[in-house]
PDB file of N, CA and C in Angstrom:
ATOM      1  N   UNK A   1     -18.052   3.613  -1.159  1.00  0.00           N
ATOM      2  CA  UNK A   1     -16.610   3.638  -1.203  1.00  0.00           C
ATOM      3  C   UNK A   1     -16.101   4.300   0.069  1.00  0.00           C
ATOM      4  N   UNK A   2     -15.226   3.579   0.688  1.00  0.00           N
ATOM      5  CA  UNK A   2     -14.617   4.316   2.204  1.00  0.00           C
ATOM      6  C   UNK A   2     -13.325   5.410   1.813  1.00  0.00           C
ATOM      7  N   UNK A   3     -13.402   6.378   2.465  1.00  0.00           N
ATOM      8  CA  UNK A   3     -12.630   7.282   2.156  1.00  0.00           C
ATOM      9  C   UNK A   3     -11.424   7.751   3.367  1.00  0.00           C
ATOM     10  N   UNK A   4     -10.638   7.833   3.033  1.00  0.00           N
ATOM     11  CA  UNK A   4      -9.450   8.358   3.945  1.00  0.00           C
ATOM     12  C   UNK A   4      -8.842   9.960   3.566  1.00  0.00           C
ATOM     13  N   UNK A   5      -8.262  10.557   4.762  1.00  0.00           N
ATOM     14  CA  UNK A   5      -7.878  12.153   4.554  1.00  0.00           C
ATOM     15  C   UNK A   5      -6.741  12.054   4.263  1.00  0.00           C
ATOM     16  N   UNK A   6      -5.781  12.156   3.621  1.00  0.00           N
ATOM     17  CA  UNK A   6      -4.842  12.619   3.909  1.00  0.00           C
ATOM     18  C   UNK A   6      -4.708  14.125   3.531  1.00  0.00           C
ATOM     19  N   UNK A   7      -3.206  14.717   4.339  1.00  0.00           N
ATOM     20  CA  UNK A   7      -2.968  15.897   4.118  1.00  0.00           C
ATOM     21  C   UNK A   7      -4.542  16.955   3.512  1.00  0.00           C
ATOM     22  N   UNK A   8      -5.500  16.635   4.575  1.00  0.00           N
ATOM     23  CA  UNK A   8      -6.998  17.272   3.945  1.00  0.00           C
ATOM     24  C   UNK A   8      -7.219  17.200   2.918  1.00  0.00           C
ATOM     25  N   UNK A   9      -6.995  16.225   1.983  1.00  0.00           N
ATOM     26  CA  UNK A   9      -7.593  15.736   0.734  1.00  0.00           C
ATOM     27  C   UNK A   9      -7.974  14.473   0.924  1.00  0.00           C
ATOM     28  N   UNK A  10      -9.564  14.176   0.105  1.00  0.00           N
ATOM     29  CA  UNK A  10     -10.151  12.750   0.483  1.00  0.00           C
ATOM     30  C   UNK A  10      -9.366  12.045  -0.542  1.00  0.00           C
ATOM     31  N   UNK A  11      -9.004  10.731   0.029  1.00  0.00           N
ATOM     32  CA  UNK A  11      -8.302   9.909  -1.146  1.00  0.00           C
ATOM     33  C   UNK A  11      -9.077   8.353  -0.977  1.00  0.00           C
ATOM     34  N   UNK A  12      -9.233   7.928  -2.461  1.00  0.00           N
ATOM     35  CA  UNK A  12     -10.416   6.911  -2.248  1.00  0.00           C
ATOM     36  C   UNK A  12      -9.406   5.462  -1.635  1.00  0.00           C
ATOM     37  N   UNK A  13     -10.072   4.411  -1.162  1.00  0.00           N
ATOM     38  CA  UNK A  13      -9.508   3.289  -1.359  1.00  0.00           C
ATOM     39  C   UNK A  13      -8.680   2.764  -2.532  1.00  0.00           C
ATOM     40  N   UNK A  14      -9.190   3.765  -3.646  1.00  0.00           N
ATOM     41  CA  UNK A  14      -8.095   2.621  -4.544  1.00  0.00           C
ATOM     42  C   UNK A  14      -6.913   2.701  -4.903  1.00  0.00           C
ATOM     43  N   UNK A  15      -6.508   3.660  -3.686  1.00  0.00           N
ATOM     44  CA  UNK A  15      -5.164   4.406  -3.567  1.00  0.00           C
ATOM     45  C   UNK A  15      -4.324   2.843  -3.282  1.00  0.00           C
ATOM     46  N   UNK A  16      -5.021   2.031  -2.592  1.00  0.00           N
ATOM     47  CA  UNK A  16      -4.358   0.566  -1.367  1.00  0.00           C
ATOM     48  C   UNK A  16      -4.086  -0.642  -2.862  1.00  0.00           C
ATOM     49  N   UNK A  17      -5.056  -0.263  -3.396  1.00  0.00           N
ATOM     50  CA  UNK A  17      -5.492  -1.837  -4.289  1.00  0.00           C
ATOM     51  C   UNK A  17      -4.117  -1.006  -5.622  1.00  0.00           C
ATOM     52  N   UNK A  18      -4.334   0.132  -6.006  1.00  0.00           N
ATOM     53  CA  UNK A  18      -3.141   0.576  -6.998  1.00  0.00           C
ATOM     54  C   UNK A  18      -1.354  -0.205  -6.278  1.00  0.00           C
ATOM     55  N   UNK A  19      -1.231   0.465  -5.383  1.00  0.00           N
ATOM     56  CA  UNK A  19      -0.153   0.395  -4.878  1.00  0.00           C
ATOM     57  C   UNK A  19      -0.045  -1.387  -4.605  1.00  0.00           C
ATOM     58  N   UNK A  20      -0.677  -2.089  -4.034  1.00  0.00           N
ATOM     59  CA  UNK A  20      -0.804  -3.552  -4.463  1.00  0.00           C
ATOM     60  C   UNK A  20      -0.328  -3.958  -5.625  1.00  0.00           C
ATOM     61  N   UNK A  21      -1.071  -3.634  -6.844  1.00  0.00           N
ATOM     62  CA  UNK A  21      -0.981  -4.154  -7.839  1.00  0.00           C
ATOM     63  C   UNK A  21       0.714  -3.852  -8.236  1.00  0.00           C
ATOM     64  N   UNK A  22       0.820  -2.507  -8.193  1.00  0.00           N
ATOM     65  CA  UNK A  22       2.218  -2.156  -7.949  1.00  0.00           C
ATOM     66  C   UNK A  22       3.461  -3.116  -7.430  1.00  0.00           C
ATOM     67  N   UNK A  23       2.891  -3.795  -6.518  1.00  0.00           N
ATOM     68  CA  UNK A  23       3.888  -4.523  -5.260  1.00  0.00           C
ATOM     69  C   UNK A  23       3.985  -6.133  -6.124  1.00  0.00           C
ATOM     70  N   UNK A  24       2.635  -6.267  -6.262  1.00  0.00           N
ATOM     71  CA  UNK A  24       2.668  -7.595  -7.215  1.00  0.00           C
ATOM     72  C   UNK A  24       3.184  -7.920  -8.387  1.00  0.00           C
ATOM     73  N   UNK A  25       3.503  -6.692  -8.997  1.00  0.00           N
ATOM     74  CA  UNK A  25       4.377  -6.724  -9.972  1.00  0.00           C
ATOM     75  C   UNK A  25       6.100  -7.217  -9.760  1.00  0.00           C
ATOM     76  N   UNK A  26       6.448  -6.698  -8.537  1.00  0.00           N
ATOM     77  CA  UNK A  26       7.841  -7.357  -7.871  1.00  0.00           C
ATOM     78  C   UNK A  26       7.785  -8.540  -7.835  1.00  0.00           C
ATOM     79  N   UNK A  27       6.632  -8.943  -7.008  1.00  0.00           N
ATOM     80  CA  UNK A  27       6.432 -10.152  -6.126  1.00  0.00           C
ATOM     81  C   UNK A  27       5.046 -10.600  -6.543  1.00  0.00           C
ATOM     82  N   UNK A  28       4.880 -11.348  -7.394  1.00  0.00           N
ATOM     83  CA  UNK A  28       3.654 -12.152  -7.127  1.00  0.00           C
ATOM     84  C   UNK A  28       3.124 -12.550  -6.205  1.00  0.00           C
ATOM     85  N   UNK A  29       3.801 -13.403  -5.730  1.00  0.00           N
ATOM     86  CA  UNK A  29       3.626 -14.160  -4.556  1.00  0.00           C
ATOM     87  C   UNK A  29       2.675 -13.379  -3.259  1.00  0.00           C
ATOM     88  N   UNK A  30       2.935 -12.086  -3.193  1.00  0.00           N
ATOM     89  CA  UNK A  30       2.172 -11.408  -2.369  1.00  0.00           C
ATOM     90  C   UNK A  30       1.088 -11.198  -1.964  1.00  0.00           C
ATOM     91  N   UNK A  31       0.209 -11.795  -2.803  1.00  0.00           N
ATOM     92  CA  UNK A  31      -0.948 -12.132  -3.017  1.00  0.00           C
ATOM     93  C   UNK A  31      -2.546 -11.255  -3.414  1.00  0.00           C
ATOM     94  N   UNK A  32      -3.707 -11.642  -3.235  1.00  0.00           N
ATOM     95  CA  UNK A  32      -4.335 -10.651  -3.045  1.00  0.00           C
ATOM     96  C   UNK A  32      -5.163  -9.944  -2.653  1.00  0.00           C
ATOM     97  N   UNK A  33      -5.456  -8.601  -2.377  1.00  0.00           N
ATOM     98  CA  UNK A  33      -5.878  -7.856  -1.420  1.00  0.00           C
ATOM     99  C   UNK A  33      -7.045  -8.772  -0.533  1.00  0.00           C
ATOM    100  N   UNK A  34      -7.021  -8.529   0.684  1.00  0.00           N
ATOM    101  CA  UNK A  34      -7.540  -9.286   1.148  1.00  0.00           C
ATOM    102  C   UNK A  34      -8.472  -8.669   2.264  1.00  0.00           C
ATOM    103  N   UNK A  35      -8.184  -7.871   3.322  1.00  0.00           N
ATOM    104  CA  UNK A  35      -8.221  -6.294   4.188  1.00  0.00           C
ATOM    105  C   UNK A  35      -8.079  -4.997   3.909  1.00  0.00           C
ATOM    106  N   UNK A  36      -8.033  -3.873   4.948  1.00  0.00           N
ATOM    107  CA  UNK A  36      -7.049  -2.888   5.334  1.00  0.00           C
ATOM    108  C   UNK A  36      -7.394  -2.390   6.413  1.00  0.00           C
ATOM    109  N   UNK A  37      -6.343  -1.930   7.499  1.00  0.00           N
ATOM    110  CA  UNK A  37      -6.481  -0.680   7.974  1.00  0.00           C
ATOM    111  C   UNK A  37      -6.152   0.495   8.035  1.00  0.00           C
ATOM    112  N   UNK A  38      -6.506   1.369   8.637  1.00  0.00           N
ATOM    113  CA  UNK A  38      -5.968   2.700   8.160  1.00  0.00           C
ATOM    114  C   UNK A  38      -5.454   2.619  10.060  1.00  0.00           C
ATOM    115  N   UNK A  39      -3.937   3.497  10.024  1.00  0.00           N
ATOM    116  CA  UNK A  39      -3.359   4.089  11.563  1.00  0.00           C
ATOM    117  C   UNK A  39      -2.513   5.089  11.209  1.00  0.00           C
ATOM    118  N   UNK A  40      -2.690   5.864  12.167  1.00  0.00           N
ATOM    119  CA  UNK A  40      -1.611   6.975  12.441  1.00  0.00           C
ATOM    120  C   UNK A  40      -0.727   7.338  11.352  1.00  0.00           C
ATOM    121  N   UNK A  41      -0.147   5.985  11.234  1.00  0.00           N
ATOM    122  CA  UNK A  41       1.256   6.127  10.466  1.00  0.00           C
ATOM    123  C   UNK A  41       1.149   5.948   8.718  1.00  0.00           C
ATOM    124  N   UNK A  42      -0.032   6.162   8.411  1.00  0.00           N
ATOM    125  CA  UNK A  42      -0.747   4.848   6.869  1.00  0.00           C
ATOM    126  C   UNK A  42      -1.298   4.258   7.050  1.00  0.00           C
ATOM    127  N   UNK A  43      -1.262   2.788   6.554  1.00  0.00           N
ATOM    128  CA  UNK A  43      -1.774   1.693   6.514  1.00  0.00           C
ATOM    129  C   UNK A  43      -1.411   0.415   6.437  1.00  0.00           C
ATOM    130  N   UNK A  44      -2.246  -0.395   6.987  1.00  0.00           N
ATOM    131  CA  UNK A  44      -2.010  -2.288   7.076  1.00  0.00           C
ATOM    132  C   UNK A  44      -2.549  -2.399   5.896  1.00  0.00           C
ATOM    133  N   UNK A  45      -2.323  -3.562   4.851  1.00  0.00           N
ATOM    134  CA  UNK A  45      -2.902  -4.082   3.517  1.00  0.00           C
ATOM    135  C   UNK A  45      -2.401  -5.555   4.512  1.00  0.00           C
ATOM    136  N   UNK A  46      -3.783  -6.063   4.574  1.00  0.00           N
ATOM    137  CA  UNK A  46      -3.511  -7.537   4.439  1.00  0.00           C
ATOM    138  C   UNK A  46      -4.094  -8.106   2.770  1.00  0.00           C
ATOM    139  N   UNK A  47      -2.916  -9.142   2.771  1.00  0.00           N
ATOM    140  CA  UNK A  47      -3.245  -9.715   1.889  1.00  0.00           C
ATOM    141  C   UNK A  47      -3.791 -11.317   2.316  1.00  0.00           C
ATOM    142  N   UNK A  48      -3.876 -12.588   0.932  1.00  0.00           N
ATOM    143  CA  UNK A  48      -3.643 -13.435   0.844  1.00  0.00           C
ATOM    144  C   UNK A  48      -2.619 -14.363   2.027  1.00  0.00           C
ATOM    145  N   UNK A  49      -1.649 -13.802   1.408  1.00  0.00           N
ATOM    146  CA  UNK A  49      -0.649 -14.110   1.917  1.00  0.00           C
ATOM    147  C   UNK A  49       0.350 -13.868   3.221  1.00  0.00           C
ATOM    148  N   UNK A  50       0.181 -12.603   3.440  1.00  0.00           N
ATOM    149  CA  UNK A  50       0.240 -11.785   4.474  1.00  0.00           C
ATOM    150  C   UNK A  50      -0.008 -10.230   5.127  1.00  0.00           C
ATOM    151  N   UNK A  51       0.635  -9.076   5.648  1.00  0.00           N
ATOM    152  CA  UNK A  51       0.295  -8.031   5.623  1.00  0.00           C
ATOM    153  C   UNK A  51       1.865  -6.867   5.559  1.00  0.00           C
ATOM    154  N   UNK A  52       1.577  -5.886   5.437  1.00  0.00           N
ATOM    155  CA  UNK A  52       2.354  -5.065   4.929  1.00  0.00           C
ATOM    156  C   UNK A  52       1.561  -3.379   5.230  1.00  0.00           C
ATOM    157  N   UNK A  53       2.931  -2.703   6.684  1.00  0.00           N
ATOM    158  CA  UNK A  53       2.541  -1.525   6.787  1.00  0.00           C
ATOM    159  C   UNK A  53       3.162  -0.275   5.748  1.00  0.00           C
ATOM    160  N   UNK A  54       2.500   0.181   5.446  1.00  0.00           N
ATOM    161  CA  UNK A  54       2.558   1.250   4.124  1.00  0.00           C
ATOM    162  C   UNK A  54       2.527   2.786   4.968  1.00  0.00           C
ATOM    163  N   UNK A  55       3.848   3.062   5.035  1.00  0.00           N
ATOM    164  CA  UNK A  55       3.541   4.435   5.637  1.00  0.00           C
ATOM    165  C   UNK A  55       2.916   5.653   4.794  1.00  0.00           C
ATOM    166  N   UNK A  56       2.468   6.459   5.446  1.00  0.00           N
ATOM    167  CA  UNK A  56       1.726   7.598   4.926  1.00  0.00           C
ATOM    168  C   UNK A  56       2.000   8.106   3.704  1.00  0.00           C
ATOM    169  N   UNK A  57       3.596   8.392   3.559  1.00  0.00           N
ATOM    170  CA  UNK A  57       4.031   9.406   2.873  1.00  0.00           C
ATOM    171  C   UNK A  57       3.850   8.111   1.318  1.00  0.00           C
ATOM    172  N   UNK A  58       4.417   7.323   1.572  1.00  0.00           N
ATOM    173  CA  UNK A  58       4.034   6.270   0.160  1.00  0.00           C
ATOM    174  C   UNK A  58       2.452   6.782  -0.380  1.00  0.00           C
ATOM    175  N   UNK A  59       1.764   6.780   0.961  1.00  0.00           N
ATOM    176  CA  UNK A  59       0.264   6.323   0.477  1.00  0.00           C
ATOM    177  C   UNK A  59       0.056   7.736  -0.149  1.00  0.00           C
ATOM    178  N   UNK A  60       0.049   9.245   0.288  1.00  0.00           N
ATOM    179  CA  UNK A  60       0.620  10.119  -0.698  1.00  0.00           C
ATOM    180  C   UNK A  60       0.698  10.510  -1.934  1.00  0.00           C
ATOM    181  N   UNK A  61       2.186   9.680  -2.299  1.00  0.00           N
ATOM    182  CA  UNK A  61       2.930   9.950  -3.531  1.00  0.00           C
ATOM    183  C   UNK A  61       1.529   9.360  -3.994  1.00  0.00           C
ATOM    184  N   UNK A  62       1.436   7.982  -3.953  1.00  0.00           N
ATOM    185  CA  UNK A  62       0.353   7.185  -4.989  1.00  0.00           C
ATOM    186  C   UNK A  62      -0.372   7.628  -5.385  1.00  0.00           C
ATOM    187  N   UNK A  63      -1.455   8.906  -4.154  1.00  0.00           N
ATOM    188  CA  UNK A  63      -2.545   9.332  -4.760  1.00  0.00           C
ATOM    189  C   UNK A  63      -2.223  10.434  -5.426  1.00  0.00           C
ATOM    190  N   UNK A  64      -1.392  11.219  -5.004  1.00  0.00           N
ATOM    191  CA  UNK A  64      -1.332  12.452  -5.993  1.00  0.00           C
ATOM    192  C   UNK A  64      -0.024  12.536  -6.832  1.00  0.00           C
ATOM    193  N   UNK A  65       0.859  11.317  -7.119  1.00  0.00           N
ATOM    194  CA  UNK A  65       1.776  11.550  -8.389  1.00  0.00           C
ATOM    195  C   UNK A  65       2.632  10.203  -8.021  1.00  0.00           C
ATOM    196  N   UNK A  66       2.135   8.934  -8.391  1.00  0.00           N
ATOM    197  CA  UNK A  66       2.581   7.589  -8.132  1.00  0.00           C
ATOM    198  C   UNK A  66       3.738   7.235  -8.997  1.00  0.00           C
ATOM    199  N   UNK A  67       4.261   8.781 -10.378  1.00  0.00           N
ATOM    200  CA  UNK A  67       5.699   8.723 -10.358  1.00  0.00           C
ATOM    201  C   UNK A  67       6.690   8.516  -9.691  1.00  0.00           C
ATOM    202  N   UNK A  68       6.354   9.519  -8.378  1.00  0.00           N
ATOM    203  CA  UNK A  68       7.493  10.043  -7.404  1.00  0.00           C
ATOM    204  C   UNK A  68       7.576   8.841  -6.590  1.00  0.00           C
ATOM    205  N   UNK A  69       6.938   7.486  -6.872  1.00  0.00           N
ATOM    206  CA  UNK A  69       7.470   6.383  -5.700  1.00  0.00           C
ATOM    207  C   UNK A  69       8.333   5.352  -6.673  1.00  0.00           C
ATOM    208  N   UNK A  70       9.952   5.540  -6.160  1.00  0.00           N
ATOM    209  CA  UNK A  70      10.550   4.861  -6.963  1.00  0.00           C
ATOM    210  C   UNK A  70      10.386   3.628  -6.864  1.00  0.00           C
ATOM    211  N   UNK A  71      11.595   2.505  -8.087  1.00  0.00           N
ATOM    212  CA  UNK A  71      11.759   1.234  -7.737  1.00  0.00           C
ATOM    213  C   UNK A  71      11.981   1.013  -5.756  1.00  0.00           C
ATOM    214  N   UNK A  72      13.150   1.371  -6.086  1.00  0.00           N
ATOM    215  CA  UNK A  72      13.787   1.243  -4.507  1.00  0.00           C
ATOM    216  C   UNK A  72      12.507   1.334  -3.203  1.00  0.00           C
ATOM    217  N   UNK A  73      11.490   2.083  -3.431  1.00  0.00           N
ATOM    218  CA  UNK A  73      10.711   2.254  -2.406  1.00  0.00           C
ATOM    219  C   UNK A  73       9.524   1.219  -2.436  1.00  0.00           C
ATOM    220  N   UNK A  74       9.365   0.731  -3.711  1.00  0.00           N
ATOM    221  CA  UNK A  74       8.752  -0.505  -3.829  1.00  0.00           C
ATOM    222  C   UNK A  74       9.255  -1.711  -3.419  1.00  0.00           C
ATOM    223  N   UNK A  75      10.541  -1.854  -3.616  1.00  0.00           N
ATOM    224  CA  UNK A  75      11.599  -2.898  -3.287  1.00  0.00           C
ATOM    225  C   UNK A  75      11.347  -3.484  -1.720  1.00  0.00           C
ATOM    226  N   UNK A  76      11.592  -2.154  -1.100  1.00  0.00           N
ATOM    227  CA  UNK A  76      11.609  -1.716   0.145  1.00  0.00           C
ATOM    228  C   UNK A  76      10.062  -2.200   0.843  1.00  0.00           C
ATOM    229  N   UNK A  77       9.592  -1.694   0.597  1.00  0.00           N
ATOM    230  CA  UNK A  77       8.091  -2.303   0.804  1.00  0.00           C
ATOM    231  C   UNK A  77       7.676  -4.044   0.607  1.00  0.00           C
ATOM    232  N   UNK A  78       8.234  -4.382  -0.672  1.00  0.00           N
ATOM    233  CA  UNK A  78       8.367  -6.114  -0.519  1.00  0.00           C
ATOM    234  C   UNK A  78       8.844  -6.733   0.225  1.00  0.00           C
ATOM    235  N   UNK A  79      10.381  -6.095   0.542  1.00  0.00           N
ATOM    236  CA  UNK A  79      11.208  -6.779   1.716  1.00  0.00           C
ATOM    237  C   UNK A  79      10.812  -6.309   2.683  1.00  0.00           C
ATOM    238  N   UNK A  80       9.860  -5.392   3.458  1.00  0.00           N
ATOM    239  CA  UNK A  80       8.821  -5.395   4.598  1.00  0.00           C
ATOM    240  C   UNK A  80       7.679  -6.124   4.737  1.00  0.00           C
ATOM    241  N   UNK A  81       7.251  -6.997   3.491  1.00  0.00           N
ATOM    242  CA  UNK A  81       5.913  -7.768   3.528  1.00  0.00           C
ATOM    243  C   UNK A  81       6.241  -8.975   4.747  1.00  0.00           C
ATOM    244  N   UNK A  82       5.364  -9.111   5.517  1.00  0.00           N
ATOM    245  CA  UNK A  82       5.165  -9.407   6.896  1.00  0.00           C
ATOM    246  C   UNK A  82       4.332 -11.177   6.696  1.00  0.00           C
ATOM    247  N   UNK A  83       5.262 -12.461   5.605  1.00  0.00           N
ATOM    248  CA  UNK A  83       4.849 -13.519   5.239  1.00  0.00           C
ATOM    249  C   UNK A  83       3.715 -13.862   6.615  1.00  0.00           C
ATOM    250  N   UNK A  84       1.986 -14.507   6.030  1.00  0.00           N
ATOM    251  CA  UNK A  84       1.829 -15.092   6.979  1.00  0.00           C
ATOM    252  C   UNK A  84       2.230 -16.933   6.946  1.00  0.00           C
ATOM    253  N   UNK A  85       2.359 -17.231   8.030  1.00  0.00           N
ATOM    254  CA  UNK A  85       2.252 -18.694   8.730  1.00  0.00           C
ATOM    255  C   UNK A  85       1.581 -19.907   8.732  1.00  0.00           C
TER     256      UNK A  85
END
């Protein structure tokens, strides 16, 4: 299992595939997991369909209290999904 730091806590991959499933609940269409990378800022999730940068602080909430990410910030995140061509 590949692991990422945030804020010096290891947080597993299935921090990417939760928050997905999350997104697919808006949007089907979004498809599924397909990649990732990890940068600076969060992360790329490519999907199926296309890709979608997930900043840090989302990736965060998810792992340690995936209450605190509202509708609106999910919303927000769909209408950033990056259709591919």
């Amino acid at each position: 299992m590949e692991l990422i730091y945030l804020c010096s806590v290891t947080t597993p991959l299935y921090v990417l595939y939760e928050l997905l499933i999350r997104l697919t609940e808006l949007d089907p269409m979004i498809g599924d997991f397909y990649a990732h990378k990890y940068i600076d800022t969060g992360a790329i999730i490519r999907t199926n369909n296309g890709s979608l940068k997930v900043p840090q602080h989302i990736l965060e909430m998810q792992f340690s209290n995936p209450s605190q990410i509202t509708d609106a910030d999910l919303k927000q995140l769909v209408n950033e999904f990056n259709w591919s061509t």
